[in-house]
PDB file of N, CA and C in Angstrom:
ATOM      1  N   UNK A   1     -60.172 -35.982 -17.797  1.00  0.00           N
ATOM      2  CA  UNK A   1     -60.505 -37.312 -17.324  1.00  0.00           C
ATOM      3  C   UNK A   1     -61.583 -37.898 -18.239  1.00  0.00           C
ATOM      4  N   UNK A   2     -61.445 -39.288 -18.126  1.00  0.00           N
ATOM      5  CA  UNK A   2     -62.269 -39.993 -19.119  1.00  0.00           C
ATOM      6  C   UNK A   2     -63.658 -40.008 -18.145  1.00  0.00           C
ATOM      7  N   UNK A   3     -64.870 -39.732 -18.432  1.00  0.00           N
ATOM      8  CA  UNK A   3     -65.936 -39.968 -17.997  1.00  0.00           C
ATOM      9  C   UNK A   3     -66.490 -40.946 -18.120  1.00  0.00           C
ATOM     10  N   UNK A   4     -66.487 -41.506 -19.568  1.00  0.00           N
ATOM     11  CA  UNK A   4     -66.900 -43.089 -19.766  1.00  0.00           C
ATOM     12  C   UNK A   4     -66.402 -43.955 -18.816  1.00  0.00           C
ATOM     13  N   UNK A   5     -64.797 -43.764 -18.725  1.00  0.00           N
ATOM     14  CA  UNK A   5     -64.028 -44.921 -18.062  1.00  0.00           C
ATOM     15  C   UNK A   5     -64.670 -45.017 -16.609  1.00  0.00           C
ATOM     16  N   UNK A   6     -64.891 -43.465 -15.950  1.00  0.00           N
ATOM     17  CA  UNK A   6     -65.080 -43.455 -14.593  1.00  0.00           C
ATOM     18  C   UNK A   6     -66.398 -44.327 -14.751  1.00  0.00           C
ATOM     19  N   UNK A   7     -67.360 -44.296 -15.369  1.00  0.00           N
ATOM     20  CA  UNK A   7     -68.628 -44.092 -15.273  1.00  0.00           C
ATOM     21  C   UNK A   7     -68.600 -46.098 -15.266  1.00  0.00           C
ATOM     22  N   UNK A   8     -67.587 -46.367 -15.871  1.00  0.00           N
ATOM     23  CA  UNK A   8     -67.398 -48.202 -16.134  1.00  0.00           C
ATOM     24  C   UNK A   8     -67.019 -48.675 -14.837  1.00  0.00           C
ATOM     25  N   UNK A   9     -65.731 -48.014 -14.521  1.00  0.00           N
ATOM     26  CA  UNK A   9     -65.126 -48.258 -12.926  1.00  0.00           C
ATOM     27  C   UNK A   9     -66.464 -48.061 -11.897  1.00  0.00           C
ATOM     28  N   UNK A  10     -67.017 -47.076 -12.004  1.00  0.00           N
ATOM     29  CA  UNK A  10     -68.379 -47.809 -11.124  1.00  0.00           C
ATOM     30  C   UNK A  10     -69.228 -48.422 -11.186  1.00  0.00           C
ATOM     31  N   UNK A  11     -69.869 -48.754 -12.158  1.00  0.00           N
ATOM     32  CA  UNK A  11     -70.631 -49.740 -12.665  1.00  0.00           C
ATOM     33  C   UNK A  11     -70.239 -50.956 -12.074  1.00  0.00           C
ATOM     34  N   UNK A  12     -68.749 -51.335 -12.483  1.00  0.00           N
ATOM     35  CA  UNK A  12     -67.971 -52.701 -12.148  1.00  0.00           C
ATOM     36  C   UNK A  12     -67.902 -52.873 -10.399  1.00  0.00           C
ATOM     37  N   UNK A  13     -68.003 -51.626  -9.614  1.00  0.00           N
ATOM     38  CA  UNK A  13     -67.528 -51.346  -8.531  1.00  0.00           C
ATOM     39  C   UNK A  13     -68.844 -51.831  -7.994  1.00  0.00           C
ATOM     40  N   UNK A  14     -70.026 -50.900  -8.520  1.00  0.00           N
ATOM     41  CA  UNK A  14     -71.577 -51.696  -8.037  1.00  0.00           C
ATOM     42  C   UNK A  14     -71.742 -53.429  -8.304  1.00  0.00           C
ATOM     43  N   UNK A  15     -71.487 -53.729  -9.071  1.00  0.00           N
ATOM     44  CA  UNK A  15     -71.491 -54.799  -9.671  1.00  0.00           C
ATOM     45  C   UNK A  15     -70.528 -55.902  -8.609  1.00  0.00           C
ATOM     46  N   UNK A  16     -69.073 -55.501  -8.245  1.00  0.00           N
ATOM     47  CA  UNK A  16     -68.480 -56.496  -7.224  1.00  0.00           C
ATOM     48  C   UNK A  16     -69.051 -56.272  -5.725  1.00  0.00           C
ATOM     49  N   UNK A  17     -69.413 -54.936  -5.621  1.00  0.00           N
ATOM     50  CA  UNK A  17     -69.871 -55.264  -4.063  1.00  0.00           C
ATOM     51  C   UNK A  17     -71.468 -55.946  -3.997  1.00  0.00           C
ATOM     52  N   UNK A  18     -71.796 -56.000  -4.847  1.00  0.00           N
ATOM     53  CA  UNK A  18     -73.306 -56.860  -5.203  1.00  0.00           C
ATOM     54  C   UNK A  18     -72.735 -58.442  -4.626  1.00  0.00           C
ATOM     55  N   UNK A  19     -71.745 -58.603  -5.114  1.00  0.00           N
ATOM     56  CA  UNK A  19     -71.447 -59.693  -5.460  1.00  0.00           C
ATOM     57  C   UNK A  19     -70.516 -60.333  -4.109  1.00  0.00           C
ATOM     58  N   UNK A  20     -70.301 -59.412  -3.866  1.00  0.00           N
ATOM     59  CA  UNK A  20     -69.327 -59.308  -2.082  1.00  0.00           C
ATOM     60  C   UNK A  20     -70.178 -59.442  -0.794  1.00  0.00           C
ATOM     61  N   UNK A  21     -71.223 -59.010  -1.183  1.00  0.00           N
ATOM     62  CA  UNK A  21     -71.974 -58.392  -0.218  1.00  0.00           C
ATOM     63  C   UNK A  21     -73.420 -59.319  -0.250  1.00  0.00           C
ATOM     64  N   UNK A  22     -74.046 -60.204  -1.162  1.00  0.00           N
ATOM     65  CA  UNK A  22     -75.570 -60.802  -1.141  1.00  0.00           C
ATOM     66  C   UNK A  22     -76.109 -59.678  -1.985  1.00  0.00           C
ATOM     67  N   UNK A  23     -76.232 -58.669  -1.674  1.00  0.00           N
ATOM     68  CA  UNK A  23     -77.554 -58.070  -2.756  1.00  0.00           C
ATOM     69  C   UNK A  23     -77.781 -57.867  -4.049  1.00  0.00           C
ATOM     70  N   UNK A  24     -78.555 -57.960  -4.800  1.00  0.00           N
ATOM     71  CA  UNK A  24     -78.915 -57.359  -5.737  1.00  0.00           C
ATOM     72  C   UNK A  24     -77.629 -56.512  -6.603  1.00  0.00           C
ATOM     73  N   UNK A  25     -78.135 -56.376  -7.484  1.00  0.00           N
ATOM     74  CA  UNK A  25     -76.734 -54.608  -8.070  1.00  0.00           C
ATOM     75  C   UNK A  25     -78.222 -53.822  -7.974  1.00  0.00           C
ATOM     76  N   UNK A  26     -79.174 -53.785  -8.297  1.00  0.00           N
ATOM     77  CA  UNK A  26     -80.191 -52.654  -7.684  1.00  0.00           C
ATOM     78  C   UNK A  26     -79.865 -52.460  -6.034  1.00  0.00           C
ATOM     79  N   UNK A  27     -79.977 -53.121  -4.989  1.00  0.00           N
ATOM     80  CA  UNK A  27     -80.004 -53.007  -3.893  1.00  0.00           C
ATOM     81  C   UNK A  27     -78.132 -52.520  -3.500  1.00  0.00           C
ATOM     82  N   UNK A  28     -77.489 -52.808  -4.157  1.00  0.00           N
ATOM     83  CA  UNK A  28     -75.920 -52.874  -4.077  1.00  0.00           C
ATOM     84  C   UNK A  28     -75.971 -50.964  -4.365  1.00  0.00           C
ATOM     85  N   UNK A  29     -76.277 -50.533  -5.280  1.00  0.00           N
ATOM     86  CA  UNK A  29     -76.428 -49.368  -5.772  1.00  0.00           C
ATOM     87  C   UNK A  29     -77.438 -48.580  -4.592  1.00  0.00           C
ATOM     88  N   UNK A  30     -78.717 -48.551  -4.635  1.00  0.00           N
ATOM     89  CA  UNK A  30     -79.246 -47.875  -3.584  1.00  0.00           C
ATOM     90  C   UNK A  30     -78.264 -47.956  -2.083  1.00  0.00           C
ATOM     91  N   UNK A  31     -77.907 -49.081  -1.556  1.00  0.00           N
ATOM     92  CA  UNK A  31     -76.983 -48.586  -0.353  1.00  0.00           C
ATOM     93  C   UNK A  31     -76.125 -47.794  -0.765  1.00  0.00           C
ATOM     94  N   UNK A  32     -74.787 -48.161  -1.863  1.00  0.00           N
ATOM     95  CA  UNK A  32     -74.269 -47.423  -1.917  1.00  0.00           C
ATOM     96  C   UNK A  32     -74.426 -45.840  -2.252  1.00  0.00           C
ATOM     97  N   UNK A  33     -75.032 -45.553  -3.094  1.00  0.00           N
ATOM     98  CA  UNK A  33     -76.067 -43.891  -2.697  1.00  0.00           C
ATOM     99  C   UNK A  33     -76.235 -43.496  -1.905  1.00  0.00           C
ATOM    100  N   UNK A  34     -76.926 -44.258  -0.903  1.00  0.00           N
ATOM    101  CA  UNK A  34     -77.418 -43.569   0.626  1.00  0.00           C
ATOM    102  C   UNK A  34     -76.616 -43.718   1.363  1.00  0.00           C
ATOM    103  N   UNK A  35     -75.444 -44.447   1.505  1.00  0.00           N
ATOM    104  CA  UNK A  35     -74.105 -44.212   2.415  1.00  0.00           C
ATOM    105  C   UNK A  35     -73.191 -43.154   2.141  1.00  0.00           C
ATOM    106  N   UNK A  36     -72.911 -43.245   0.799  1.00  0.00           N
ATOM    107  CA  UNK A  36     -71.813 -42.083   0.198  1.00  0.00           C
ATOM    108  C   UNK A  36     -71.046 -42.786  -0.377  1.00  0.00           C
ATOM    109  N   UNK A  37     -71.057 -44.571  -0.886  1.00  0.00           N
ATOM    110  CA  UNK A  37     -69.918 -44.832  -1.503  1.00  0.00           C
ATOM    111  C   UNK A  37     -70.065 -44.420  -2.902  1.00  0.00           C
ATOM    112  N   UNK A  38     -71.160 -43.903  -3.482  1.00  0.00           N
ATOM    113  CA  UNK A  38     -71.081 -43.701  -5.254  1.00  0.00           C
ATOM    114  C   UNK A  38     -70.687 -42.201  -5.048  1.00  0.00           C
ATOM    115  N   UNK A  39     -70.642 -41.359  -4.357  1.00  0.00           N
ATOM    116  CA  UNK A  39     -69.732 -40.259  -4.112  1.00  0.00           C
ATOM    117  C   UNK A  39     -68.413 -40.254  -3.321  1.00  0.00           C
ATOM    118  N   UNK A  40     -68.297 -41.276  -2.733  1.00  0.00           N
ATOM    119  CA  UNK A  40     -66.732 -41.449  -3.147  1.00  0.00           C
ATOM    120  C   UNK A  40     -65.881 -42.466  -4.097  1.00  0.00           C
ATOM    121  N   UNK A  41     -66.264 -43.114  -5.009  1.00  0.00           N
ATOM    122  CA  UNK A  41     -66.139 -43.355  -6.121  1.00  0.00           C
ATOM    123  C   UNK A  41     -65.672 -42.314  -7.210  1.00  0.00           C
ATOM    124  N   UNK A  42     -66.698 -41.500  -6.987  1.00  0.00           N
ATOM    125  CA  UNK A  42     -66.488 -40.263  -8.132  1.00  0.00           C
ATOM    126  C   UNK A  42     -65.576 -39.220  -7.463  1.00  0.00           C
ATOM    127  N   UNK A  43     -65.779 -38.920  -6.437  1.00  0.00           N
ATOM    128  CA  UNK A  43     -64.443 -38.311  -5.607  1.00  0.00           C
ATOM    129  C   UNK A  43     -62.982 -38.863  -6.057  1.00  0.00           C
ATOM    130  N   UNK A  44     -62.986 -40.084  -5.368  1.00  0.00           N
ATOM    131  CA  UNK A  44     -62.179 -40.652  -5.412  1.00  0.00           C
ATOM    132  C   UNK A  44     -61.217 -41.449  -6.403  1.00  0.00           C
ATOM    133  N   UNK A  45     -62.009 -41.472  -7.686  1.00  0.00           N
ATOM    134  CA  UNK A  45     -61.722 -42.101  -8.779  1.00  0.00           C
ATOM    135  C   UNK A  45     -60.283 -42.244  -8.997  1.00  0.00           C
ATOM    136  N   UNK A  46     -59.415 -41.368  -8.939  1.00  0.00           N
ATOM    137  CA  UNK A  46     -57.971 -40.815  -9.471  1.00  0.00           C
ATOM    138  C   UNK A  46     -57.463 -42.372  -8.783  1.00  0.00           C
ATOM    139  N   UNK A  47     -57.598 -42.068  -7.557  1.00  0.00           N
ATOM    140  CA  UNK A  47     -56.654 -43.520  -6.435  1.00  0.00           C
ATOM    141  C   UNK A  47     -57.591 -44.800  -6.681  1.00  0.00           C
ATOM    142  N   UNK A  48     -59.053 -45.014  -6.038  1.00  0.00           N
ATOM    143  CA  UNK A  48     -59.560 -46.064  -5.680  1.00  0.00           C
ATOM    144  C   UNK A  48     -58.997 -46.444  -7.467  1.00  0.00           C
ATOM    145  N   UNK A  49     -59.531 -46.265  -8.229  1.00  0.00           N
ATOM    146  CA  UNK A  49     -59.066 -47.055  -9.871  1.00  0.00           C
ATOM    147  C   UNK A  49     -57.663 -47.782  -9.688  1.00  0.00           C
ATOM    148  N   UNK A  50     -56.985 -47.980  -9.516  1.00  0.00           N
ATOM    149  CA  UNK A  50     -55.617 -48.280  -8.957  1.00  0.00           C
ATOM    150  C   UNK A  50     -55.619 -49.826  -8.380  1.00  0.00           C
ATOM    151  N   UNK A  51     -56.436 -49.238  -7.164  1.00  0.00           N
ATOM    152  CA  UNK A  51     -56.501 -50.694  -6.317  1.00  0.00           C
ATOM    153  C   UNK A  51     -57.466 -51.958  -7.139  1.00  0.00           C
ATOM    154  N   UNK A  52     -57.361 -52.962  -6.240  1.00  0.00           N
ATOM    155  CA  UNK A  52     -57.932 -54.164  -6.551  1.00  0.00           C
ATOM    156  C   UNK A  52     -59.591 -53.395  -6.279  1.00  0.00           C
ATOM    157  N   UNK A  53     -60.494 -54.568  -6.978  1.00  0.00           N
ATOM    158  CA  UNK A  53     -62.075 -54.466  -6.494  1.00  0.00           C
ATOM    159  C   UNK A  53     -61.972 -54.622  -5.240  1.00  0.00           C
ATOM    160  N   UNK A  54     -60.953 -55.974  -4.322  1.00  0.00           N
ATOM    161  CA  UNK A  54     -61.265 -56.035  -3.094  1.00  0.00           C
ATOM    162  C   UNK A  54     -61.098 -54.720  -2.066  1.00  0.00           C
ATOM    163  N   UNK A  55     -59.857 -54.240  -2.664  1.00  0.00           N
ATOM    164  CA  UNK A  55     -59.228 -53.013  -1.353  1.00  0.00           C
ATOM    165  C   UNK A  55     -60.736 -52.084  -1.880  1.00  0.00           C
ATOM    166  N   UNK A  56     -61.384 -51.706  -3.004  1.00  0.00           N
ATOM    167  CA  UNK A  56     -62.492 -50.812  -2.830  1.00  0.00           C
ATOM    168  C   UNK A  56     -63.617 -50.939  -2.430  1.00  0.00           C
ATOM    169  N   UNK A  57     -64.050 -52.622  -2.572  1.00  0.00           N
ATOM    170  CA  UNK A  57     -64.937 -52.882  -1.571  1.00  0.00           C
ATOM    171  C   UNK A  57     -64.802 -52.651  -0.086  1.00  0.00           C
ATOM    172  N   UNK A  58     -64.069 -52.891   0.186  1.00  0.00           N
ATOM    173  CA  UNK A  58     -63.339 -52.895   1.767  1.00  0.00           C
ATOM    174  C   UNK A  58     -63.818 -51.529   2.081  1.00  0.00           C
ATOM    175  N   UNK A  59     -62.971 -50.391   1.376  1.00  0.00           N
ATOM    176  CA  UNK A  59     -63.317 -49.000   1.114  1.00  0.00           C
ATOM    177  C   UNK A  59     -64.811 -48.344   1.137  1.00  0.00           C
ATOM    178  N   UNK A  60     -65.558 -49.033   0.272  1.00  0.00           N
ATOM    179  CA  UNK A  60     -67.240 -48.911   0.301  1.00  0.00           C
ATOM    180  C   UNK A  60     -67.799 -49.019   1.730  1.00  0.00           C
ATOM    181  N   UNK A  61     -67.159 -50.390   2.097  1.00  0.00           N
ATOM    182  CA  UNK A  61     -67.949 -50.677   3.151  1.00  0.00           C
ATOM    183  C   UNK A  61     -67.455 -49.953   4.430  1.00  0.00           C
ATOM    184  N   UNK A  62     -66.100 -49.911   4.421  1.00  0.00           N
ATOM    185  CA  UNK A  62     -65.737 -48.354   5.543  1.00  0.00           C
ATOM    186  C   UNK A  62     -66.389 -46.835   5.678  1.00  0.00           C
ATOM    187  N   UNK A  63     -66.745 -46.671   4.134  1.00  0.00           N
ATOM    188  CA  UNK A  63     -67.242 -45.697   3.981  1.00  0.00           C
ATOM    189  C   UNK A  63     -68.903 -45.191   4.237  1.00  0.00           C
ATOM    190  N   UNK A  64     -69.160 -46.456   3.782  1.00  0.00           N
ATOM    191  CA  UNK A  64     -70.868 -46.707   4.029  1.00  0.00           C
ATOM    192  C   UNK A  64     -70.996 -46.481   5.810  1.00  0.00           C
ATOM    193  N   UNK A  65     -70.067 -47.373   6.529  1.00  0.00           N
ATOM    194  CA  UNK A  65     -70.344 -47.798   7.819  1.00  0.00           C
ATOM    195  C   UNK A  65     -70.083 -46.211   8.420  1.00  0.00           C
ATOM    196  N   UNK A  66     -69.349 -45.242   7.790  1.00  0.00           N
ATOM    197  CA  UNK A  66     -69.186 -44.062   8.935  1.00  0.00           C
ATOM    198  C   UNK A  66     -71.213 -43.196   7.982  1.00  0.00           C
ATOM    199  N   UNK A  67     -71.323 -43.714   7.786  1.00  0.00           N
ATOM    200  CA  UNK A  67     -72.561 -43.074   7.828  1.00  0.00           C
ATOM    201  C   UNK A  67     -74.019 -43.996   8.080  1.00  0.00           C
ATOM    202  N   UNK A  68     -74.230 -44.630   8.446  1.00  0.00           N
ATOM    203  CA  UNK A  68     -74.997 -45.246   8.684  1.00  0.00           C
ATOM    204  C   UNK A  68     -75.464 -46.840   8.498  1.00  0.00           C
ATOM    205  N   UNK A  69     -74.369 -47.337   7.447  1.00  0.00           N
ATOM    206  CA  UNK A  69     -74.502 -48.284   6.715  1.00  0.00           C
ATOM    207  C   UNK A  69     -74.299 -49.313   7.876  1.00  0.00           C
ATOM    208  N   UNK A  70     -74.874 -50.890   7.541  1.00  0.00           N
ATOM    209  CA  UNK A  70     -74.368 -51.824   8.350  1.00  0.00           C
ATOM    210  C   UNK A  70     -74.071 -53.369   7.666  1.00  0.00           C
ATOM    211  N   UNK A  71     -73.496 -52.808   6.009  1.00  0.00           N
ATOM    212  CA  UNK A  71     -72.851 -54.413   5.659  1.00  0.00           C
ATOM    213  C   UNK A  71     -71.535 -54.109   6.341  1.00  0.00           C
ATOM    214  N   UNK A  72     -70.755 -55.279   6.729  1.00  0.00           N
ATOM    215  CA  UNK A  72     -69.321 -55.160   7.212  1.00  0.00           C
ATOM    216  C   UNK A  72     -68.671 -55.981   6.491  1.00  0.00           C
TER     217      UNK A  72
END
């Protein structure tokens, strides 16, 4: 697997839910850390890469929300 590529696909991934969501890409990034979406990103890379930014935002924010998160 390409590491660069993954490492772009999240970047871009921090970068649209910044942009989805009001915050920051600093603040976009720290939630996503402390929820688990930048580990399932990297988990997940093989499939979420596939979909649109929207279906992985969607995804982030499902994912965030089973752990504590509360953007919806």
């Amino acid at each position: 697997m390409d590491k660069r590529k993954e490492a772009d696909y999240i970047v871009a991934c921090i970068n649209e839910f910044s942009g989805a969501t009001g915050l920051t890409v600093l603040q976009a990034y720290r939630y996503l850390a402390t929820h688990g979406g930048i580990d399932f990103l990297v988990e997940h890379y093989d499939v979420e890469h596939m979909l649109s930014f929207d279906d992985a935002i969607e995804d982030l924010k499902a994912i965030s929300m089973q752990t504590g998160g509360r953007i919806e």
